[in-house]
Each structure stands twice: as structure tokens, then as C-alpha cells.
PDB file of N, CA and C in Angstrom:
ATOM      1  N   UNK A   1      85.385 126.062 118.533  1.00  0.00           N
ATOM      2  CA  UNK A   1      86.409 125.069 118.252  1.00  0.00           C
ATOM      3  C   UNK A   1      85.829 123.675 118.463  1.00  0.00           C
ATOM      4  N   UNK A   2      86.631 122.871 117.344  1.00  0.00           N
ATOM      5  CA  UNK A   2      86.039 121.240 117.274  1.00  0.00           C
ATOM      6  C   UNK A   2      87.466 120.783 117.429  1.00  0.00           C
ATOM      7  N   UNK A   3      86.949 119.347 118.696  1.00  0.00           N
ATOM      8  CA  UNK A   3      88.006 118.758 118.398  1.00  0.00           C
ATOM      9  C   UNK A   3      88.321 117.272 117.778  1.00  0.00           C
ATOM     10  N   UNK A   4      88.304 116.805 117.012  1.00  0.00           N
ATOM     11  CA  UNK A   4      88.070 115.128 116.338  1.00  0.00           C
ATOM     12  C   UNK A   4      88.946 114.361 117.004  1.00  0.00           C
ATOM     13  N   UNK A   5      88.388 113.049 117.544  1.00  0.00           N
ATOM     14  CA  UNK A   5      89.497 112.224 118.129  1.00  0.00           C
ATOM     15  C   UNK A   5      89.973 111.046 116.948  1.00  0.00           C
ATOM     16  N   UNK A   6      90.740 110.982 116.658  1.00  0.00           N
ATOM     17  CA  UNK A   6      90.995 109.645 115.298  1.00  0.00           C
ATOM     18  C   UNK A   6      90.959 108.379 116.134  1.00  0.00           C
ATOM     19  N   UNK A   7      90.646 107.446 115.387  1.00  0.00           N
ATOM     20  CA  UNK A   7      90.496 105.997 115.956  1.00  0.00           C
ATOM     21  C   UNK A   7      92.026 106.012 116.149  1.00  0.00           C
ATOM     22  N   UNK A   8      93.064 106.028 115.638  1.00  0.00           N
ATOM     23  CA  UNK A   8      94.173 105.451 115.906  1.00  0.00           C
ATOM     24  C   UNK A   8      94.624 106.635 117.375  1.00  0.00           C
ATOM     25  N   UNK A   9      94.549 107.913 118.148  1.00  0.00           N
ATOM     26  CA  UNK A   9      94.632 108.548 119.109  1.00  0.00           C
ATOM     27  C   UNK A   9      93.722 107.555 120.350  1.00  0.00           C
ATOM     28  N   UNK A  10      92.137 107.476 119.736  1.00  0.00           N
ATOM     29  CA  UNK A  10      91.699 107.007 120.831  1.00  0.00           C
ATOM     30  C   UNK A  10      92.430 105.480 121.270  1.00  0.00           C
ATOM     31  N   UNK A  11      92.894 104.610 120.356  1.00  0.00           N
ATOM     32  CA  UNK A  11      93.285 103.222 120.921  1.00  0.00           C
ATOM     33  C   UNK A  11      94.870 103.815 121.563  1.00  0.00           C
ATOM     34  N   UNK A  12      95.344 104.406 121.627  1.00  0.00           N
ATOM     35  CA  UNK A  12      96.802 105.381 121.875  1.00  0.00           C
ATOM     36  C   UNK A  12      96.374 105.924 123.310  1.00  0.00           C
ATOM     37  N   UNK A  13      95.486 106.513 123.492  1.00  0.00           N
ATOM     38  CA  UNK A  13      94.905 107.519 124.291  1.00  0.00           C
ATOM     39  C   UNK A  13      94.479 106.353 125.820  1.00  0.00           C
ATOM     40  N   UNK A  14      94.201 105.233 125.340  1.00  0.00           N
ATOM     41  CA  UNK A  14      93.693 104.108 125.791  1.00  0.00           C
ATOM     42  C   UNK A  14      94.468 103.436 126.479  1.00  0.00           C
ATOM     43  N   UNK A  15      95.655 103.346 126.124  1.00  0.00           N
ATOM     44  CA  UNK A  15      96.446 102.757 127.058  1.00  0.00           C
ATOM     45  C   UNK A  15      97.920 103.751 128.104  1.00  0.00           C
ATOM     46  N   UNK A  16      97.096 104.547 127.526  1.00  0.00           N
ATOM     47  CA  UNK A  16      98.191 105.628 128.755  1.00  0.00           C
ATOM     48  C   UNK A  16      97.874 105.348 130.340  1.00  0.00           C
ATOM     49  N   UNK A  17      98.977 105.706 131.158  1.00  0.00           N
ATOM     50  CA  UNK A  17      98.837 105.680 132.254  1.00  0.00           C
ATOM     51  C   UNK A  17      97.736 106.154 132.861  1.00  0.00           C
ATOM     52  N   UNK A  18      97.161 106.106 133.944  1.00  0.00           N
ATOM     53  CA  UNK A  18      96.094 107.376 134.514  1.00  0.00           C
ATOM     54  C   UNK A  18      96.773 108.553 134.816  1.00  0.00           C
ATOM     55  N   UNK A  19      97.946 109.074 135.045  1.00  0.00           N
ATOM     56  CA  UNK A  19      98.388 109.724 135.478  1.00  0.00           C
ATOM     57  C   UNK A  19      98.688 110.926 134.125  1.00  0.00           C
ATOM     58  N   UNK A  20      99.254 110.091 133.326  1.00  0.00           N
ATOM     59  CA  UNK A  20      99.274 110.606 131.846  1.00  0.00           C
ATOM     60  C   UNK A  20      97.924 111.225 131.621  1.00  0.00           C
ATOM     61  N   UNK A  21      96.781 110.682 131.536  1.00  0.00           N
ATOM     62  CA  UNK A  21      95.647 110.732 131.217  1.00  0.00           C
ATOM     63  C   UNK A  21      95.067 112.165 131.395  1.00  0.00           C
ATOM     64  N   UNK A  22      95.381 111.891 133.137  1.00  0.00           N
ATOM     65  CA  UNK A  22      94.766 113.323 133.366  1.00  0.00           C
ATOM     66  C   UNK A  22      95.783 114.621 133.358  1.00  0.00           C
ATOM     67  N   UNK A  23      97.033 114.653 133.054  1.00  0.00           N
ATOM     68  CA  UNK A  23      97.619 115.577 132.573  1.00  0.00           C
ATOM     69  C   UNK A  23      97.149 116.090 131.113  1.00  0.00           C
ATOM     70  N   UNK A  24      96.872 115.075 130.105  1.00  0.00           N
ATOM     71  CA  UNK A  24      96.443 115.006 129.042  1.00  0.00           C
ATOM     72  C   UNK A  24      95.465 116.023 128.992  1.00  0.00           C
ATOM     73  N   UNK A  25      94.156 115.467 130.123  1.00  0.00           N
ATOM     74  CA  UNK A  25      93.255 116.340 129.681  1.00  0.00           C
ATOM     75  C   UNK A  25      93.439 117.848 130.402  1.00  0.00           C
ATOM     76  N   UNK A  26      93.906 117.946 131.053  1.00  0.00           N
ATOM     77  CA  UNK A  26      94.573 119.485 132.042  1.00  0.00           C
ATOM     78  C   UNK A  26      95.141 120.271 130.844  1.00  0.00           C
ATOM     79  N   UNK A  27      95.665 119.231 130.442  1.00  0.00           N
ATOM     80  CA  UNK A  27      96.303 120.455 128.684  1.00  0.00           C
ATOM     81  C   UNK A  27      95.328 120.659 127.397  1.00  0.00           C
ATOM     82  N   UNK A  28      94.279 119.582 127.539  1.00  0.00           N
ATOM     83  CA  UNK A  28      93.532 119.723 126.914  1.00  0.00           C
ATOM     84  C   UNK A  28      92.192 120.896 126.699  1.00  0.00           C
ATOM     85  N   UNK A  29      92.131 120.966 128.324  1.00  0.00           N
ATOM     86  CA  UNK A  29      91.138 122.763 128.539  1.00  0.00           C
ATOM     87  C   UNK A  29      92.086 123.639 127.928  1.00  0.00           C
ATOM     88  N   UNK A  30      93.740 123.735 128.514  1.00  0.00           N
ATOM     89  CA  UNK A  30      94.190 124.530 127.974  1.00  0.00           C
ATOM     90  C   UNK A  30      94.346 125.042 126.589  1.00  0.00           C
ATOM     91  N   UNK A  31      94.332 124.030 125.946  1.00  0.00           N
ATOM     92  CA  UNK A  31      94.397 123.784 124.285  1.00  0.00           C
ATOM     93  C   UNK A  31      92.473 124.428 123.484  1.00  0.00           C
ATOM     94  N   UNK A  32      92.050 124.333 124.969  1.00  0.00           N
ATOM     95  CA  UNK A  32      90.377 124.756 124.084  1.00  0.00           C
ATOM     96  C   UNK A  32      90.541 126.142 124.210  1.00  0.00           C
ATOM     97  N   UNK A  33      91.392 126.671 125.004  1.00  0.00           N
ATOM     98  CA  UNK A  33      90.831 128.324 125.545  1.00  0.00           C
ATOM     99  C   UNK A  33      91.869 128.984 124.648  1.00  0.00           C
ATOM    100  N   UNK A  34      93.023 128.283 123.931  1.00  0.00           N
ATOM    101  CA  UNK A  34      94.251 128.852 123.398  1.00  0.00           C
ATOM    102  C   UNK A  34      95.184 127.715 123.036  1.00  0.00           C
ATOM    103  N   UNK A  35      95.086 127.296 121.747  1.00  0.00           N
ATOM    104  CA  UNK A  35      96.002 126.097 121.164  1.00  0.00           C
ATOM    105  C   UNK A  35      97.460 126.544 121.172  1.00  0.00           C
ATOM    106  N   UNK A  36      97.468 127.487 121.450  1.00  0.00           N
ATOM    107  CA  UNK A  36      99.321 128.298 121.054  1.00  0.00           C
ATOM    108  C   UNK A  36      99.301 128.597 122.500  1.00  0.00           C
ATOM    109  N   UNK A  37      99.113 128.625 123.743  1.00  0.00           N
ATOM    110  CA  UNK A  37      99.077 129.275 124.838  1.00  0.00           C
ATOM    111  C   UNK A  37     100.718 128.468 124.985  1.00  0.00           C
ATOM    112  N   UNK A  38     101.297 129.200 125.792  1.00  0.00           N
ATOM    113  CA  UNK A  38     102.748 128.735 125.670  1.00  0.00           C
ATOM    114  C   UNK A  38     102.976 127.814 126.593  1.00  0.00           C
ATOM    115  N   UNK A  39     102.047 127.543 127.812  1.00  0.00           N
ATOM    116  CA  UNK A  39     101.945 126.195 128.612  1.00  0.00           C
ATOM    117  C   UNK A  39     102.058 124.893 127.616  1.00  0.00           C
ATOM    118  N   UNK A  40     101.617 125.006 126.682  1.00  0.00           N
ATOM    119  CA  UNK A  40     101.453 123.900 125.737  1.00  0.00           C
ATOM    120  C   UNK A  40     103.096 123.623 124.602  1.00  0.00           C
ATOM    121  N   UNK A  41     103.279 124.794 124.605  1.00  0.00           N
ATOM    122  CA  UNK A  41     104.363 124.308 123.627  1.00  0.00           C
ATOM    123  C   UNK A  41     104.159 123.975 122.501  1.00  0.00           C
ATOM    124  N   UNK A  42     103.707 124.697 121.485  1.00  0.00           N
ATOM    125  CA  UNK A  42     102.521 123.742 120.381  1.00  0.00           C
ATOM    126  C   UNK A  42     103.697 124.396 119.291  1.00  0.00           C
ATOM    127  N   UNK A  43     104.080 123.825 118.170  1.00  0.00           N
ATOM    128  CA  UNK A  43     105.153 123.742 117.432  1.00  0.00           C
ATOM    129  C   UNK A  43     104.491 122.973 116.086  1.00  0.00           C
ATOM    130  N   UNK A  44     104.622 123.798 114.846  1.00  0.00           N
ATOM    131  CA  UNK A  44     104.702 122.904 113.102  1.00  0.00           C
ATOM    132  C   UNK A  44     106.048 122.030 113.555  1.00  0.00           C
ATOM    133  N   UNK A  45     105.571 120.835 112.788  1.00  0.00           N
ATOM    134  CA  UNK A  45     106.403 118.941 113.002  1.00  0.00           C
ATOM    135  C   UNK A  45     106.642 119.694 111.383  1.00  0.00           C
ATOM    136  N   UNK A  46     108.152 118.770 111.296  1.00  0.00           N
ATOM    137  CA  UNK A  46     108.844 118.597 109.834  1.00  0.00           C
ATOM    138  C   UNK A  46     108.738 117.839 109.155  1.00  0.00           C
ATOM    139  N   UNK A  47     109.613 117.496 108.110  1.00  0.00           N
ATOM    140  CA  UNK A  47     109.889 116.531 107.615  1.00  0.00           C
ATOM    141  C   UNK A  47     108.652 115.540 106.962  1.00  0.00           C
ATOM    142  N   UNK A  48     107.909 114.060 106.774  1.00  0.00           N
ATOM    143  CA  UNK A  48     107.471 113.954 106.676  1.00  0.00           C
ATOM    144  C   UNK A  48     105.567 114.159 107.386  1.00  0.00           C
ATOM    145  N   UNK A  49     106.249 114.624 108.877  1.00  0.00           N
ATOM    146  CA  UNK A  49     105.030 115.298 109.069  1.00  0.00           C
ATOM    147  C   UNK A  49     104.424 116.939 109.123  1.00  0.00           C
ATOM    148  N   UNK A  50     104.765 117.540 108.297  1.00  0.00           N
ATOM    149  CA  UNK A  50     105.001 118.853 107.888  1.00  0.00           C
ATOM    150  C   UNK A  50     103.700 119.441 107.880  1.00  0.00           C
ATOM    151  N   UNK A  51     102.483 118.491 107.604  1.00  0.00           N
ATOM    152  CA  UNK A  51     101.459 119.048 107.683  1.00  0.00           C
ATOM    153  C   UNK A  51     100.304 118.984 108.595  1.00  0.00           C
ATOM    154  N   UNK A  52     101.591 118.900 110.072  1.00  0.00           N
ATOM    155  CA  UNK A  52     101.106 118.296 111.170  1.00  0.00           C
ATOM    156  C   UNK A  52     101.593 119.501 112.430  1.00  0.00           C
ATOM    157  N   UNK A  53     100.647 119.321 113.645  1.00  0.00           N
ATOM    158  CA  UNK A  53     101.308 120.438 115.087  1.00  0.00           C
ATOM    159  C   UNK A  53     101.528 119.124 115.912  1.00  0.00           C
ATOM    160  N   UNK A  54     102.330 119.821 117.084  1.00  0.00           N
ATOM    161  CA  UNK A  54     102.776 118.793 118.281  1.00  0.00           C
ATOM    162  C   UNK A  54     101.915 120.056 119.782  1.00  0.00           C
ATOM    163  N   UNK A  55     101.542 119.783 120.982  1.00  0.00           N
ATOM    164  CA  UNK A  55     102.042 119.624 121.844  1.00  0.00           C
ATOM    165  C   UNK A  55     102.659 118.855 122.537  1.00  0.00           C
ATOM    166  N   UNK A  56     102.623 119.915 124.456  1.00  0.00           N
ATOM    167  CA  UNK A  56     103.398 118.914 124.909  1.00  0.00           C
ATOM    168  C   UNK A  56     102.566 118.448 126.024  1.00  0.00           C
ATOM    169  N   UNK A  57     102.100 117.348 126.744  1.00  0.00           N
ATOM    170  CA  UNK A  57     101.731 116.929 128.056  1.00  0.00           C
ATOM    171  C   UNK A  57     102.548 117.276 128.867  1.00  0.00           C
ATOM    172  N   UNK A  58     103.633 116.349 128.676  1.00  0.00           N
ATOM    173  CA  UNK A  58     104.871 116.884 129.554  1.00  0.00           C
ATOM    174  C   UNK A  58     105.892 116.624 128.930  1.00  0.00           C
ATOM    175  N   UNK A  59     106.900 116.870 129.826  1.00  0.00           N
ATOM    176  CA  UNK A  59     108.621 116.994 129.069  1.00  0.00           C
ATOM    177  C   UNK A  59     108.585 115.718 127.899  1.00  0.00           C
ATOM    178  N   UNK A  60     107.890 114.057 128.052  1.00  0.00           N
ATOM    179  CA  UNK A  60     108.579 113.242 127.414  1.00  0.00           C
ATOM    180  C   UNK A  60     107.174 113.072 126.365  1.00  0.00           C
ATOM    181  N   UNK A  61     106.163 113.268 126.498  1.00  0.00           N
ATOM    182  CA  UNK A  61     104.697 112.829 126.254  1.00  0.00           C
ATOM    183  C   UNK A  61     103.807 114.025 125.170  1.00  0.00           C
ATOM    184  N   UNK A  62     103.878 113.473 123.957  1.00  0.00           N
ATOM    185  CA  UNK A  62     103.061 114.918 123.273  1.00  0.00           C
ATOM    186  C   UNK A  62     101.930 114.604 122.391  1.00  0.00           C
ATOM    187  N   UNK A  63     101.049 115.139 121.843  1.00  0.00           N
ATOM    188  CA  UNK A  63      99.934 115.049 121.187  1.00  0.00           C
ATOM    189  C   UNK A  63     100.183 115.835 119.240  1.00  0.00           C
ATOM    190  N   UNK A  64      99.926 114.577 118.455  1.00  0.00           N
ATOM    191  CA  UNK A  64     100.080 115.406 117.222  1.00  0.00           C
ATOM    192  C   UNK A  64      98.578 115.644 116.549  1.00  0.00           C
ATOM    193  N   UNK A  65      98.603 117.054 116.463  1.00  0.00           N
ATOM    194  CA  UNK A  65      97.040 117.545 115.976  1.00  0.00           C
ATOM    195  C   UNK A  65      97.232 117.767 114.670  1.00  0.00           C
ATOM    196  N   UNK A  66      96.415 118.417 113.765  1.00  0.00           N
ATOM    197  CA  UNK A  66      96.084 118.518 112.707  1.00  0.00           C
ATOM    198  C   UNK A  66      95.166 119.889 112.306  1.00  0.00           C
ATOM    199  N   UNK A  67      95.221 121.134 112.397  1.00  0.00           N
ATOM    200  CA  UNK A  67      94.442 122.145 112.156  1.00  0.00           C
ATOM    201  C   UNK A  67      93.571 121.914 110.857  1.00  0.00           C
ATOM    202  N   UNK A  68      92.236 122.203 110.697  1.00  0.00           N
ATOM    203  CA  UNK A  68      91.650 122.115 109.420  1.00  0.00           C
ATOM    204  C   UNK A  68      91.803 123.510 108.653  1.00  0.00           C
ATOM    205  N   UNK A  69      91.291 123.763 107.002  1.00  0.00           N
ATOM    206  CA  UNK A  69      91.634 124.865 106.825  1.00  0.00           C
ATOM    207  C   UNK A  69      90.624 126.094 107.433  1.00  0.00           C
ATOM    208  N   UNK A  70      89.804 126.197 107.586  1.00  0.00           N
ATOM    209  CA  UNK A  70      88.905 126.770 108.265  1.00  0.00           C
ATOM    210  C   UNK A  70      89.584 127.138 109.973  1.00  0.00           C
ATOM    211  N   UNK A  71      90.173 126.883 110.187  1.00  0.00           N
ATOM    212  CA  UNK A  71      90.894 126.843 111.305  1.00  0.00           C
ATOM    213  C   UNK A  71      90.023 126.369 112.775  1.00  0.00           C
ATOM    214  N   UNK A  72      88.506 125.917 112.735  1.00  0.00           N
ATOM    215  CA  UNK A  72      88.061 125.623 113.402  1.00  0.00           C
ATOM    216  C   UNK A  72      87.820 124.035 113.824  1.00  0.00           C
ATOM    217  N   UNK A  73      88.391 123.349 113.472  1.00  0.00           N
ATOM    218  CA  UNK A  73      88.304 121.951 113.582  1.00  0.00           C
ATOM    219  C   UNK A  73      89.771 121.484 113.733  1.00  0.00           C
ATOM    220  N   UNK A  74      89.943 120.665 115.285  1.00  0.00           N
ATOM    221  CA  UNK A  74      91.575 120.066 115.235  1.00  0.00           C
ATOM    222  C   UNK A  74      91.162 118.794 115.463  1.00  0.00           C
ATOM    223  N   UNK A  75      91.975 118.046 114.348  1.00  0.00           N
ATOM    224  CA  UNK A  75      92.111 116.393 114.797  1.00  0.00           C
ATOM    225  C   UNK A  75      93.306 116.009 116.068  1.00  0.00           C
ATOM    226  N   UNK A  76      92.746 115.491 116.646  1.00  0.00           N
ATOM    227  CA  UNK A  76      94.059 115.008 117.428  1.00  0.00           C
ATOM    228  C   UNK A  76      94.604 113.324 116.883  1.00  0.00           C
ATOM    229  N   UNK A  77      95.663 113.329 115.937  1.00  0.00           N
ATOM    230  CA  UNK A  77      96.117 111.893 115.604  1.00  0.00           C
ATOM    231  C   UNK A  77      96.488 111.187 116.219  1.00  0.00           C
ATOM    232  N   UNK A  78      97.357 111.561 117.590  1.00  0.00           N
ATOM    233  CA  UNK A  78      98.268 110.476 118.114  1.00  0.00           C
ATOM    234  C   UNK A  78      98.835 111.595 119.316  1.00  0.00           C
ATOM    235  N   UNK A  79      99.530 110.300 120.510  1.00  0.00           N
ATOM    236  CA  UNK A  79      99.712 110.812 121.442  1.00  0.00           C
ATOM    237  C   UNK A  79     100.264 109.711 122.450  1.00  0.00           C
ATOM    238  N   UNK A  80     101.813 110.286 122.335  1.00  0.00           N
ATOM    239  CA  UNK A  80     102.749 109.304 122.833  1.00  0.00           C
ATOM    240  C   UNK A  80     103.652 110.404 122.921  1.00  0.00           C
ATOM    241  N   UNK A  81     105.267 109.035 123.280  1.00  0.00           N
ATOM    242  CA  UNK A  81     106.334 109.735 123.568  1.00  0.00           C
ATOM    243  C   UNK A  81     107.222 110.215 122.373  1.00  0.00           C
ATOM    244  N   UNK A  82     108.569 110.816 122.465  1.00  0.00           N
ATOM    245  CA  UNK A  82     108.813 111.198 120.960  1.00  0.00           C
ATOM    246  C   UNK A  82     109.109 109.953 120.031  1.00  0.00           C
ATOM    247  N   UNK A  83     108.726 109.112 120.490  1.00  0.00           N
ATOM    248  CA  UNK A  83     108.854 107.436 119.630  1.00  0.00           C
ATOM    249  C   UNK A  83     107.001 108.317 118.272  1.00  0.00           C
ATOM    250  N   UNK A  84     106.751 108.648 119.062  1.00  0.00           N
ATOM    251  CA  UNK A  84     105.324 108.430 117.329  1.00  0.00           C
ATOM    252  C   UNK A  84     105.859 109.921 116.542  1.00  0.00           C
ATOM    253  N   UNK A  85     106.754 110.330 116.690  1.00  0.00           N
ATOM    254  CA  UNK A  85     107.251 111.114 115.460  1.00  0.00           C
ATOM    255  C   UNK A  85     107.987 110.411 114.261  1.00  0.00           C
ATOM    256  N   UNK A  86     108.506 109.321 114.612  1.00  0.00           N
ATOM    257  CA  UNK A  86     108.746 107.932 113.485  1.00  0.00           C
ATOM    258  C   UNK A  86     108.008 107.641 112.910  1.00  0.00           C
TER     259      UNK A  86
END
């Protein structure tokens, strides 16, 4: 597994709390060993982002990835509160 960081995640990624941060990456091992592991909560997004996944960091805080077709490569786009599903 690959994971791509997008310029617009890393400047996102950048101004999170520290606290955020390292929850972030705590879900992030989890997400390497098992992207669906149910700690994560990982869910297909609708609507205009339909061709997009969510986890969750925590209850308010989630990450939108991007599976490639090969299924071995995830972008991570963005990663905020449910405000970047707008």
C-alpha cells in the first residue's frame, strides 16, 4: 500500500492541532494494516463527492481519501471537520 499526500491535505494537515495530529497519525497505522478496520469508520461520501472515502480521527475530525483503481495507491485529499464535505 501507497499512500499520496495532496498539496491541498498537507497545507490542511499543517495547521491542525498537535493533539489532532497525533490522533491522525494513530489512525493512520491503523488505516496501513486495514483501511476498512472498523476503528476507522471508513464510509463511500455522496453526492458530489461520490468518488471519494471518509474516515474518522475522531467523533468531529475526518480524512477524505481517494482509492486508485488498482486498489493499491490512496490519496489522502483533505482533513478537517465535517465543514470540508462542502
Amino acid at each position: 500500500m501507497k499512500i499520496i499526500y495532496t498539496s491541498k491535505f498537507e497545507r490542511e494537515y499543517k495547521k491542525l492541532p498537535k493533539f489532532l495530529k497525533y490522533l491522525a497519525e494513530e489512525k493512520e497505522k491503523i488505516f496501513r494494516k486495514n483501511p476498512f478496520d472498523k476503528k476507522l469508520n471508513a464510509h463511500k461520501l455522496h453526492g458530489k463527492l461520490k468518488d471519494f472515502w471518509s474516515f474518522s480521527i475522531n467523533y468531529d475530525w475526518r480524512i477524505i481519501f481517494e482509492i486508485s483503481k488498482n486498489k493499491k495507491v490512496f490519496y489522502f485529499h483533505s482533513v478537517g471537520n465535517h465543514k470540508i464535505y462542502k
